[in-house]
Protein backbone atom coordinates (compact mmCIF):
# COMPACT_ATOMS: atom_id res chain seq x y z
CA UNK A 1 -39.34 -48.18 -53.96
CA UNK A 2 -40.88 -47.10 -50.58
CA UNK A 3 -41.08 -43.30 -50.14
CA UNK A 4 -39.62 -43.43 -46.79
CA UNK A 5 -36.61 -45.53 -47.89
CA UNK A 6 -35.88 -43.32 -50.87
CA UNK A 7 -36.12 -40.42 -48.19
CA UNK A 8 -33.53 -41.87 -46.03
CA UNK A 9 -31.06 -43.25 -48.49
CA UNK A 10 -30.99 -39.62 -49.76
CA UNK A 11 -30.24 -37.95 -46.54
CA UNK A 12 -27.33 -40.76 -46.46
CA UNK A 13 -26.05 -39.51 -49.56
CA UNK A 14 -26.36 -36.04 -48.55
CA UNK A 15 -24.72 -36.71 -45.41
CA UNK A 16 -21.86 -38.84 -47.05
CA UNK A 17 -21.36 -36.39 -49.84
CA UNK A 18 -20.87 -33.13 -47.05
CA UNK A 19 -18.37 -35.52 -44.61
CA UNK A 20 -16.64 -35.91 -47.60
CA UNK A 21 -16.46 -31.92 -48.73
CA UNK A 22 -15.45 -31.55 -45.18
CA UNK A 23 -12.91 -34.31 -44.74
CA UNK A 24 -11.27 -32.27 -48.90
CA UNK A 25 -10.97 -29.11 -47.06
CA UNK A 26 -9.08 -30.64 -43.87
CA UNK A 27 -6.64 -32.58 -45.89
CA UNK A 28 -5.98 -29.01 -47.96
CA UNK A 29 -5.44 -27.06 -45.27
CA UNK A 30 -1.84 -27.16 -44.26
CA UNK A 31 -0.41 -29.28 -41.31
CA UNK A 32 0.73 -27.51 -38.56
CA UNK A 33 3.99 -27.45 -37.26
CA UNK A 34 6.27 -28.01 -34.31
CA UNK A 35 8.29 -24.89 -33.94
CA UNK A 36 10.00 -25.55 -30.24
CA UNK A 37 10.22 -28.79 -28.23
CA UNK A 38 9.84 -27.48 -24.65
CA UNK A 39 11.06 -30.03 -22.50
CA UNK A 40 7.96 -32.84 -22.68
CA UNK A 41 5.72 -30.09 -24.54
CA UNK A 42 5.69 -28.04 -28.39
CA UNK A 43 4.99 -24.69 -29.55
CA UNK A 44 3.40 -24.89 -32.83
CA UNK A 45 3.52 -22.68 -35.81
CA UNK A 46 -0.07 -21.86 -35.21
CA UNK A 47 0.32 -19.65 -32.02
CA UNK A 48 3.01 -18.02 -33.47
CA UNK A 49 0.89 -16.98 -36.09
CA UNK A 50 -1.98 -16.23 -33.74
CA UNK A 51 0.56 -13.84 -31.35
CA UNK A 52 2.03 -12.23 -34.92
CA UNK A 53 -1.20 -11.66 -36.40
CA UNK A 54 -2.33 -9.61 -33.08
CA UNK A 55 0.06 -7.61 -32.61
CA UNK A 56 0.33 -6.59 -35.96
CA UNK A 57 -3.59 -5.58 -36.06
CA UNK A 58 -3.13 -3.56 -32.89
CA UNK A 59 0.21 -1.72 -34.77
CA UNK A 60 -2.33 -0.63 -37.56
CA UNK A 61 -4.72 0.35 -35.07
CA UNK A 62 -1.97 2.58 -33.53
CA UNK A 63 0.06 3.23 -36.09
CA UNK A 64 3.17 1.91 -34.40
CA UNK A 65 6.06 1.07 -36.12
CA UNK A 66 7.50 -2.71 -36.20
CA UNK A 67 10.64 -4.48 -36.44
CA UNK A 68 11.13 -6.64 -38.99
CA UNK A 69 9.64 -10.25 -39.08
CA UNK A 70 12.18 -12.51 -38.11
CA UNK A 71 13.24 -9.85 -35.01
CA UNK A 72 9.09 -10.40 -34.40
CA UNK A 73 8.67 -13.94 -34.64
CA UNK A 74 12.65 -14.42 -32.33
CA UNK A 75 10.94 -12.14 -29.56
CA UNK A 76 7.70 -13.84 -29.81
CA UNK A 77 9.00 -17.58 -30.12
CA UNK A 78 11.11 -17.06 -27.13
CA UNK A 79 7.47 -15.21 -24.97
CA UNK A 80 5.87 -18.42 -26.10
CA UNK A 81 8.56 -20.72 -24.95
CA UNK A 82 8.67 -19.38 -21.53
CA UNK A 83 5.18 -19.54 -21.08
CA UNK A 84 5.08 -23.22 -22.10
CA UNK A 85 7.98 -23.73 -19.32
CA UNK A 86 5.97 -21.76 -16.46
CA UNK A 87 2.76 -23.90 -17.67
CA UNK A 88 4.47 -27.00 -16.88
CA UNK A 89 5.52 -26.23 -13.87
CA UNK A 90 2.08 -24.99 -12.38
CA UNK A 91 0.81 -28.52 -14.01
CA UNK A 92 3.63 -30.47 -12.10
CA UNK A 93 2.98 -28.42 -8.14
CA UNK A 94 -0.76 -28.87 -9.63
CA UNK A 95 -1.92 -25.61 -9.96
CA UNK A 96 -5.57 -25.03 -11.08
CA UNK A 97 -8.11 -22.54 -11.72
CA UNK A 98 -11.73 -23.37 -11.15
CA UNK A 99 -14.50 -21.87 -13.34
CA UNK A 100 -15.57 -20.35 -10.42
CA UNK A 101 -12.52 -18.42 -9.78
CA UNK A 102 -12.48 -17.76 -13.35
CA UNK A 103 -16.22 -16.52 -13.91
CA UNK A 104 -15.41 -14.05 -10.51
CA UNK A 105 -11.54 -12.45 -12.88
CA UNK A 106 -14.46 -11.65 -15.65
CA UNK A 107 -16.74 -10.53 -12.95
CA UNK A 108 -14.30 -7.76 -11.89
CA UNK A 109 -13.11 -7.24 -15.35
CA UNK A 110 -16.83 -6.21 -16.18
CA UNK A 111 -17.22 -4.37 -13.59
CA UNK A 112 -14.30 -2.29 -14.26
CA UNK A 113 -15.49 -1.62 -17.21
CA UNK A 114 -19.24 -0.67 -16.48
CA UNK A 115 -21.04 -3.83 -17.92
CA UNK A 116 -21.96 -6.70 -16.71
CA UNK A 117 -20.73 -10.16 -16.99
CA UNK A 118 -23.42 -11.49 -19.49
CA UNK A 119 -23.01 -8.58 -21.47
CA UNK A 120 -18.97 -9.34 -21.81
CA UNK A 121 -19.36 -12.15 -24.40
CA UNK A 122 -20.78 -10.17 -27.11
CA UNK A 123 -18.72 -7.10 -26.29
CA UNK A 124 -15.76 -9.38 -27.07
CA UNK A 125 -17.78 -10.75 -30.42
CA UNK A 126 -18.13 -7.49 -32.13
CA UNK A 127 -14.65 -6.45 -31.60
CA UNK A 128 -13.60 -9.87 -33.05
CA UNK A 129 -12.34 -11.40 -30.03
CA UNK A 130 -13.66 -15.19 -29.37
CA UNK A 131 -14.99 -15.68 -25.56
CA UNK A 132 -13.47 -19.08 -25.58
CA UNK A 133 -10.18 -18.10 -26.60
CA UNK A 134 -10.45 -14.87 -23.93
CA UNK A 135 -11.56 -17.18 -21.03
CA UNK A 136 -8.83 -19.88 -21.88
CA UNK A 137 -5.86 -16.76 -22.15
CA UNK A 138 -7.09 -15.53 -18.81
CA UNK A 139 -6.78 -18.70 -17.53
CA UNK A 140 -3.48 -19.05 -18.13
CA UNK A 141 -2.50 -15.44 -16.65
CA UNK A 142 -4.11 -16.25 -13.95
CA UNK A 143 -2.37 -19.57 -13.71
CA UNK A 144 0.90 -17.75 -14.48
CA UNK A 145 -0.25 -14.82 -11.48
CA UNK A 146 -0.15 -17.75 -8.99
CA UNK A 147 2.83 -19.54 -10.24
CA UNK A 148 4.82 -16.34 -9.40
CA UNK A 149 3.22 -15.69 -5.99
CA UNK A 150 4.43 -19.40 -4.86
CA UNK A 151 8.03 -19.77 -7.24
CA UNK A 152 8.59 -15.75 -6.60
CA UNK A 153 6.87 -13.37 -4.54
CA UNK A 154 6.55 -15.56 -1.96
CA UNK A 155 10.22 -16.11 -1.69
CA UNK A 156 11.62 -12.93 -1.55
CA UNK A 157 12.88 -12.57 1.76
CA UNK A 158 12.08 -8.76 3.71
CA UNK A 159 14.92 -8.55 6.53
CA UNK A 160 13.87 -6.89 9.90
CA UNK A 161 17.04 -4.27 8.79
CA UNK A 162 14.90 -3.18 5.84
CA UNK A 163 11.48 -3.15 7.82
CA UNK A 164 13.08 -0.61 9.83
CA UNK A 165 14.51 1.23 7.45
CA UNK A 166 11.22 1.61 5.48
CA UNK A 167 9.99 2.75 8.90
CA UNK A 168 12.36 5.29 9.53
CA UNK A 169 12.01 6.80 6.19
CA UNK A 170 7.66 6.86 6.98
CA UNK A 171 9.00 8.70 10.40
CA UNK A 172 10.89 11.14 8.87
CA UNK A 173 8.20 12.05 7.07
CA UNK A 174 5.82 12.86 9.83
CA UNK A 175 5.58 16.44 9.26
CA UNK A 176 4.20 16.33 6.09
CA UNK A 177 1.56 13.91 7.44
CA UNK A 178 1.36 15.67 10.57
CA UNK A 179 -1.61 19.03 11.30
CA UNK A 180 0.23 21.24 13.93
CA UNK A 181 -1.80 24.08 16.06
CA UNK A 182 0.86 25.95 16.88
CA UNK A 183 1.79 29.31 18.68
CA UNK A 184 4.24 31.85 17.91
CA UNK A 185 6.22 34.40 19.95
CA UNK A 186 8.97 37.01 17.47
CA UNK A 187 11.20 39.30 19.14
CA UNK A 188 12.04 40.79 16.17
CA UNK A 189 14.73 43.49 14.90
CA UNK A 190 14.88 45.74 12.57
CA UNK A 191 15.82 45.76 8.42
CA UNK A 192 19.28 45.19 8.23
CA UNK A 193 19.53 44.99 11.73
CA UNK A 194 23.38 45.41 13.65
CA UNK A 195 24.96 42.94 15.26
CA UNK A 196 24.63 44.52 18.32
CA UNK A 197 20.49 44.95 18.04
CA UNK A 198 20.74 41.20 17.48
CA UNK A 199 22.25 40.41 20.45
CA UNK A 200 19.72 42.74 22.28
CA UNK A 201 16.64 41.17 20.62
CA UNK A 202 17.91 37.73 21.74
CA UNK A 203 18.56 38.83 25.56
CA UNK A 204 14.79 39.20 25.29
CA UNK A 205 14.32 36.04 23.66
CA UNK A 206 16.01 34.03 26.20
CA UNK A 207 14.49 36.32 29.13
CA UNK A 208 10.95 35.18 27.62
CA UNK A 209 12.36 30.96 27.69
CA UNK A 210 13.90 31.64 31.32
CA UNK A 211 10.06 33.10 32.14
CA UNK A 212 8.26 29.71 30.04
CA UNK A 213 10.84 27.64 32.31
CA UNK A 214 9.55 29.11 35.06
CA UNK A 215 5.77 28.10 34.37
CA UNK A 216 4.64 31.44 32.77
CA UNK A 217 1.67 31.06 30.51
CA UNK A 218 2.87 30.93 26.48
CA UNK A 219 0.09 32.95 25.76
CA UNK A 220 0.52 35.98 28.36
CA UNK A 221 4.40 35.95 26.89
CA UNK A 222 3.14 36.45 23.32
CA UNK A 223 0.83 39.23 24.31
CA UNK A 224 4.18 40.89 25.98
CA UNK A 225 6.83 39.86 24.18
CA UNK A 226 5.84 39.20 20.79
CA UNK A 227 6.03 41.20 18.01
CA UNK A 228 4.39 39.25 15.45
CA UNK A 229 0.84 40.25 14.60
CA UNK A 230 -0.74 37.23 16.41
CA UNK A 231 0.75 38.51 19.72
CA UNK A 232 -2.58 40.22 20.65
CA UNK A 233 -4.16 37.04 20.03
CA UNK A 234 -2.08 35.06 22.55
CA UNK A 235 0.32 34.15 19.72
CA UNK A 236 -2.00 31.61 18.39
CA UNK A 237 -2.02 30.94 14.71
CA UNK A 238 -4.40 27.98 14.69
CA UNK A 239 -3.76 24.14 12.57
CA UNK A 240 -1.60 24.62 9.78
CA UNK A 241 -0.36 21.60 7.33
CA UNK A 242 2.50 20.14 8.06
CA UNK A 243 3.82 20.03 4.20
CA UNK A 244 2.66 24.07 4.21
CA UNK A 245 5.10 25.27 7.19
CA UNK A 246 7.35 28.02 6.25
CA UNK A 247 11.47 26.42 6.19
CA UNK A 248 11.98 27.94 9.68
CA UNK A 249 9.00 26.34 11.44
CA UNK A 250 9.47 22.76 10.25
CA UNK A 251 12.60 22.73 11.28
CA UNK A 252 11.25 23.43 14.59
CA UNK A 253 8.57 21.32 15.20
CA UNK A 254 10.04 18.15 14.63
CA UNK A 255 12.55 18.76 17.23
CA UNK A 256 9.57 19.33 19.63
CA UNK A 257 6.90 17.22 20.85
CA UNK A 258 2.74 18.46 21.76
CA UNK A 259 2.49 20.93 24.40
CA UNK A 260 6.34 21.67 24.04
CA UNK A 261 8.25 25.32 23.03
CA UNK A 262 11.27 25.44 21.25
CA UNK A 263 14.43 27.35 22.07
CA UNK A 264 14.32 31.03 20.10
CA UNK A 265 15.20 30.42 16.56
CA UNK A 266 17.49 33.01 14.79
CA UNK A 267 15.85 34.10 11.07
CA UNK A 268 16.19 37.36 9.44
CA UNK A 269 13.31 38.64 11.02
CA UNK A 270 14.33 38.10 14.44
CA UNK A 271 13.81 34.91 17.17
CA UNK A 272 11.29 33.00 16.88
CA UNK A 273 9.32 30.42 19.64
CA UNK A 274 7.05 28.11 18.74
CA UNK A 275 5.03 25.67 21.11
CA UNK A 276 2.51 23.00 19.46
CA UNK A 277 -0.46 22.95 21.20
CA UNK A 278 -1.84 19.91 19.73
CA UNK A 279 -0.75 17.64 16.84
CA UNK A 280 -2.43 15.33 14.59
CA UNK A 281 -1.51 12.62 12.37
CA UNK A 282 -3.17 13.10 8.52
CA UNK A 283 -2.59 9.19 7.74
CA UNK A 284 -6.00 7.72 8.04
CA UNK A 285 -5.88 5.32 11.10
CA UNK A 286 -6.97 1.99 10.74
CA UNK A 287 -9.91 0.34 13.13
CA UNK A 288 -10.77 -3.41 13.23
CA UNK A 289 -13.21 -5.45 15.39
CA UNK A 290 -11.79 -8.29 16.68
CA UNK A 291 -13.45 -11.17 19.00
CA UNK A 292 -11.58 -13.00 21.92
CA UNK A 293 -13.05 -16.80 21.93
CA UNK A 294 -12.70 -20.10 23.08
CA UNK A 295 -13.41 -23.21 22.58
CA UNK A 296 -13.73 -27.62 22.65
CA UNK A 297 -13.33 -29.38 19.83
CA UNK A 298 -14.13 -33.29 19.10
CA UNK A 299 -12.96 -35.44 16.64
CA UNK A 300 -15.17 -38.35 15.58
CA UNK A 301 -13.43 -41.10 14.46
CA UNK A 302 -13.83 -45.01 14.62
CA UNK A 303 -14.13 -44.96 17.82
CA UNK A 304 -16.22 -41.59 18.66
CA UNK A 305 -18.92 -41.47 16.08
CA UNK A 306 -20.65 -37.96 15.60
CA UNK A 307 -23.27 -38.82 18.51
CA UNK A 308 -21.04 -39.62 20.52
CA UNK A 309 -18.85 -36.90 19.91
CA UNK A 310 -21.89 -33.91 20.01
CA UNK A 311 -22.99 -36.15 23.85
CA UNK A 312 -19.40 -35.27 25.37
CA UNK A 313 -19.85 -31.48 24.29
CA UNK A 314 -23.54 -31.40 25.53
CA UNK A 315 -22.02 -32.76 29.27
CA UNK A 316 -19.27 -30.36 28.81
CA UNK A 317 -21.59 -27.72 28.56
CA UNK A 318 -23.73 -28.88 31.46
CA UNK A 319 -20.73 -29.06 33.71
CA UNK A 320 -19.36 -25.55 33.14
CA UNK A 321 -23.44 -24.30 33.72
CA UNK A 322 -23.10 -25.45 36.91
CA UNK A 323 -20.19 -23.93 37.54
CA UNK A 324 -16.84 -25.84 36.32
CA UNK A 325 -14.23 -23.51 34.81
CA UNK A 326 -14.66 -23.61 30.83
CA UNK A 327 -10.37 -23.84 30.60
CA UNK A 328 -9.87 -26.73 33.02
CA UNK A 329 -12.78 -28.69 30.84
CA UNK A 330 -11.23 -27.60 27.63
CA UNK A 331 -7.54 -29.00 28.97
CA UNK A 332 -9.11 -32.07 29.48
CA UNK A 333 -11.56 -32.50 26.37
CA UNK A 334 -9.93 -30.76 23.87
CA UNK A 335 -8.52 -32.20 20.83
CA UNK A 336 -7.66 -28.74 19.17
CA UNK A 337 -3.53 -28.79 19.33
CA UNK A 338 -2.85 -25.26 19.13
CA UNK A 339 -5.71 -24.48 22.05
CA UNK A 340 -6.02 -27.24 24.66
CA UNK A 341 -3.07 -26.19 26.26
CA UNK A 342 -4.59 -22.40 26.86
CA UNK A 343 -7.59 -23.59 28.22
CA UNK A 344 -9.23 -23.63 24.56
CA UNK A 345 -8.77 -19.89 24.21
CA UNK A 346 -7.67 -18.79 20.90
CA UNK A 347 -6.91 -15.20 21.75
CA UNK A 348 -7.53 -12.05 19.99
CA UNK A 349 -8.54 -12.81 16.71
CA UNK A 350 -9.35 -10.62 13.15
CA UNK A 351 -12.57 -11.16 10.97
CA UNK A 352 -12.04 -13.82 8.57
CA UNK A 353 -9.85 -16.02 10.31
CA UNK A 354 -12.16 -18.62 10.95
CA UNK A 355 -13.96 -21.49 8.26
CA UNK A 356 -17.27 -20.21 7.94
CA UNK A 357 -19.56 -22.39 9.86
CA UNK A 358 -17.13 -21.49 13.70
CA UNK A 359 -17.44 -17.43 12.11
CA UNK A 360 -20.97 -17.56 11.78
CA UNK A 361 -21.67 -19.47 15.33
CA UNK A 362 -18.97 -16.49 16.98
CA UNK A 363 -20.92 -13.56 14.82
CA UNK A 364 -23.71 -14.95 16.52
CA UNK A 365 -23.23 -15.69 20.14
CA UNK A 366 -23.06 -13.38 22.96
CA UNK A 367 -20.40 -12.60 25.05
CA UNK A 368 -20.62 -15.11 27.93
CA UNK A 369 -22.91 -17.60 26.77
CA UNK A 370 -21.92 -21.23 25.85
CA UNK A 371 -22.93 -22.03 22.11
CA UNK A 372 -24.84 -25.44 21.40
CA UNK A 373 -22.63 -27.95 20.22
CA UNK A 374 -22.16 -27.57 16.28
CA UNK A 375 -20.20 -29.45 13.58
CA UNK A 376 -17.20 -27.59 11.43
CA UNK A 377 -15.41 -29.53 8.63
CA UNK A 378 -12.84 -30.27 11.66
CA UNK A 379 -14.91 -31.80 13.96
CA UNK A 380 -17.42 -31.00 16.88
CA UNK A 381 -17.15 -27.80 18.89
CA UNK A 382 -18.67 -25.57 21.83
CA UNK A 383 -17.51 -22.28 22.30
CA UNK A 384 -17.42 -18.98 24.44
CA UNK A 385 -16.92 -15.38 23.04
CA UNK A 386 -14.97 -13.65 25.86
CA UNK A 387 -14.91 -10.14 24.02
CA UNK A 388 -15.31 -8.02 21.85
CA UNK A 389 -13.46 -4.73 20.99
CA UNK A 390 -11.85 -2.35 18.40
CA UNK A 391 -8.88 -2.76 17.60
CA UNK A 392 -6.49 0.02 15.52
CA UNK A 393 -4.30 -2.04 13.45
CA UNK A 394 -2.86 0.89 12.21
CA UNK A 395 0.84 -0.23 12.78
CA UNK A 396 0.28 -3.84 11.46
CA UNK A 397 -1.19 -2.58 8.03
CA UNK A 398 2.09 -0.25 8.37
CA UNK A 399 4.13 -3.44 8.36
CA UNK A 400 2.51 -5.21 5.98
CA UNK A 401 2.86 -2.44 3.66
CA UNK A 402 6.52 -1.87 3.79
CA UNK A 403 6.72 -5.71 3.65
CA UNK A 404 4.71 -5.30 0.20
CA UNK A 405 6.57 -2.38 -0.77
CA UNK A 406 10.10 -3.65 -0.49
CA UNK A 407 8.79 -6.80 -2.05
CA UNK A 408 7.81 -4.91 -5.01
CA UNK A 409 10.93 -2.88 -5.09
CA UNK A 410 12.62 -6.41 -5.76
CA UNK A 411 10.34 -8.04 -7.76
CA UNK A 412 11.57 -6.67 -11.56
CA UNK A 413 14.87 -7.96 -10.94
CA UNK A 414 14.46 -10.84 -9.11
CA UNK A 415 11.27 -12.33 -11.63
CA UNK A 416 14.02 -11.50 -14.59
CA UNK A 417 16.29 -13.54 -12.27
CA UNK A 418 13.32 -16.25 -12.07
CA UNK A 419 12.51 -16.25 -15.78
CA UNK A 420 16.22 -16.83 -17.07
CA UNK A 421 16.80 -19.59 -14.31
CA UNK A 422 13.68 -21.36 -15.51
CA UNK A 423 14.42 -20.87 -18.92
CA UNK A 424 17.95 -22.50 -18.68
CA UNK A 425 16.85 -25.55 -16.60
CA UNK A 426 14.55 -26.12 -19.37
CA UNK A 427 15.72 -28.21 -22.62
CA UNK A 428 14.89 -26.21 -26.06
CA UNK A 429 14.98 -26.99 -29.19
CA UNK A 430 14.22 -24.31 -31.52
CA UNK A 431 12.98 -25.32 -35.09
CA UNK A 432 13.08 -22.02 -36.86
């Protein structure tokens, strides 16, 4: 026999006799099972097992106590069940997550924990965990993370009433988040003072407001009047924390506003006067630029092919060079709905509310000056930046935060709300 045919019918054996071994130890293992219909889809004994076996290994590792197996494998089955029910619903309003969005989750998660993202992989591997499994599980949470921002976070409603009650309760609060430079006039009395030397000390009190009233200088009062040892200094006693005010004096200055004196406050002591000087506000403000533009936008379409379309913005441009008014041009040319109408202008606007390719053009042109005609995945534009400027959106980041906090404050009940409703419209059938 030829050499090269004995060779080859060899490696056929070989390869028949290991598909074979192979094929034996599939048909020994055992069959999984269906454990829970779920509506169209099954949980299977397998990921029951998987869940079990986890927890149990992190138990060890913490030496935490378990229930008992069935109370494990009731709590787990039904975990399992309602993720298989929130799965089919982000397949059926077609939610997806791209390996890109995926690759930048483990990106952060690195990061976080001072590797990098190559590295992750055979972190995972020597603590046992497979990287296929991990990126598949955060896949789903992240699937599951989106499914509640569209089926729950994003319909909790935030009334105006609550708004302003979360405001109110941030205003109230404004002298702990306030710095006060305040001054200080005491007519004071002496240790267990008599009625009587009370009711001298505040004649001189209110002689010292009736002197303020009439446009005396705080300062010359406090070297007269006041007792206190900061009198010789004009009263002054410099910035002092609004959360580190003694009782008396935060009581009075938020009854008072900057450059203001309060009426002569009764303490053991004596009267007291204050007048803030200045006051400043501890929460960090909040500073954004923003760019006023406007602009003409053409469609191509059957009609108006992209030649065409860039032509009409080139003569537009010509025209308003020579002097027609940009607005009356963009009334006329503009097929941009929410802009024609204002003469193309788009208003005030925050970084990143543009696509990219109109962003990068604005970034790039001064203020004044007609862009070339350039293409965005809408159509064909020109456009003029009519300013820029900082903005403090102090008070909108204020909103949006006791939108986010009130949302929050609702969110454990109402997602246990979500997770039973979704779990009764669903049909189950347990197998265990």
């Amino acid at each position: 026999m030829n050499n090269k045919i004995l060779i080859k019918s060899l490696i056929a054996v070989l390869l028949l006799s290991n598909l074979n071994y192979i094929y034996a130890q599939e048909i020994t293992k055992p069959l999984d099972s269906i454990i829970a219909v779920v509506n169209e889809g099954v949980v299977l004994r397998s990921q029951l097992d998987f869940q079990i076996n986890n927890i149990a290994k992190r138990a060890e590792m913490e030496g935490l106590q378990l229930p008992t197996q069935e109370i494990m494998e009731e709590q787990i089955l039904e975990q399992l069940i309602v993720e298989e029910i929130q799965m089919q619903r982000a397949n059926q309003i077609g939610i997806q997550i791209s390996d890109q969005m995926l690759n930048g989750a483990i990106t952060v998660i690195a990061e976080e924990n001072d590797i990098s993202f190559e590295e992750l992989p055979s972190l995972l591997a020597a603590d046992g965990i497979d990287y296929g499994r991990y990126r598949r599980d955060l896949r789903r949470q992240l699937i599951f993370e989106q499914l509640r921002q569209i089926d729950l976070i994003g319909r909790i409603n935030v009334s105006q009433r609550e708004i302003n009650q979360c405001f109110a309760m941030l205003d109230s609060n404004v002298i702990n988040n306030s710095d006060y430079n305040l001054s200080h006039i005491l007519v004071s009395v002496p240790e267990s003072a008599t009625a009587e030397e009370y009711s001298k000390a505040q004649l001189v009190a209110d002689n010292v407001i009736k002197e303020l009233k009439s446009g005396a200088d705080f300062g010359e009062m406090a070297i007269t009047y006041s007792d206190s040892q900061t009198g010789i200094d004009r009263g002054l006693l410099g910035w002092r924390k609004g959360d580190q005010l003694p009782t008396l004096f935060s009581s009075i200055v938020g009854t008072i506003k900057e450059g203001e004196y309060s009426s002569p406050m009764q303490a053991v002591s004596g009267f007291h006067i204050i007048k803030i000087n200045e006051m400043r506000s501890t929460i960090e403000r909040s500073e954004i630029q923003q760019i006023e533009v406007r602009h003409i936008l053409v469609i191509p379409n059957q009609i108006i092919d992209n030649e065409t379309a860039k032509q009409k913005l080139e003569d537009a441009k010509k025209q308003i060079n020579e002097g027609k008014e940009f607005g009356e041009i963009a009334k006329l040319l503009s097929e941009d709905p929410g802009s024609a109408n204002e003469g193309g202008s788009m208003g005030w606007t925050n970084p990143g509310i543009f696509v990219e390719e109109f962003e990068n053009i604005v970034n790039n042109t001064e203020i004044g000056v007609i862009s070339e005609p350039f293409r965005s995945r809408y159509g064909w534009h020109i456009l003029e930046v009519t300013g820029r400027r900082a903005h403090d959106n102090t008070e909108e980041l204020k909103q949006v935060n006791c939108v986010n906090q009130i949302k929050n404050s609702k969110l454990a009940n109402e997602g246990e709300l979500w997770i039973r409703r979704i779990r009764d419209e669903a049909f189950v059938d347990k197998r265990i």
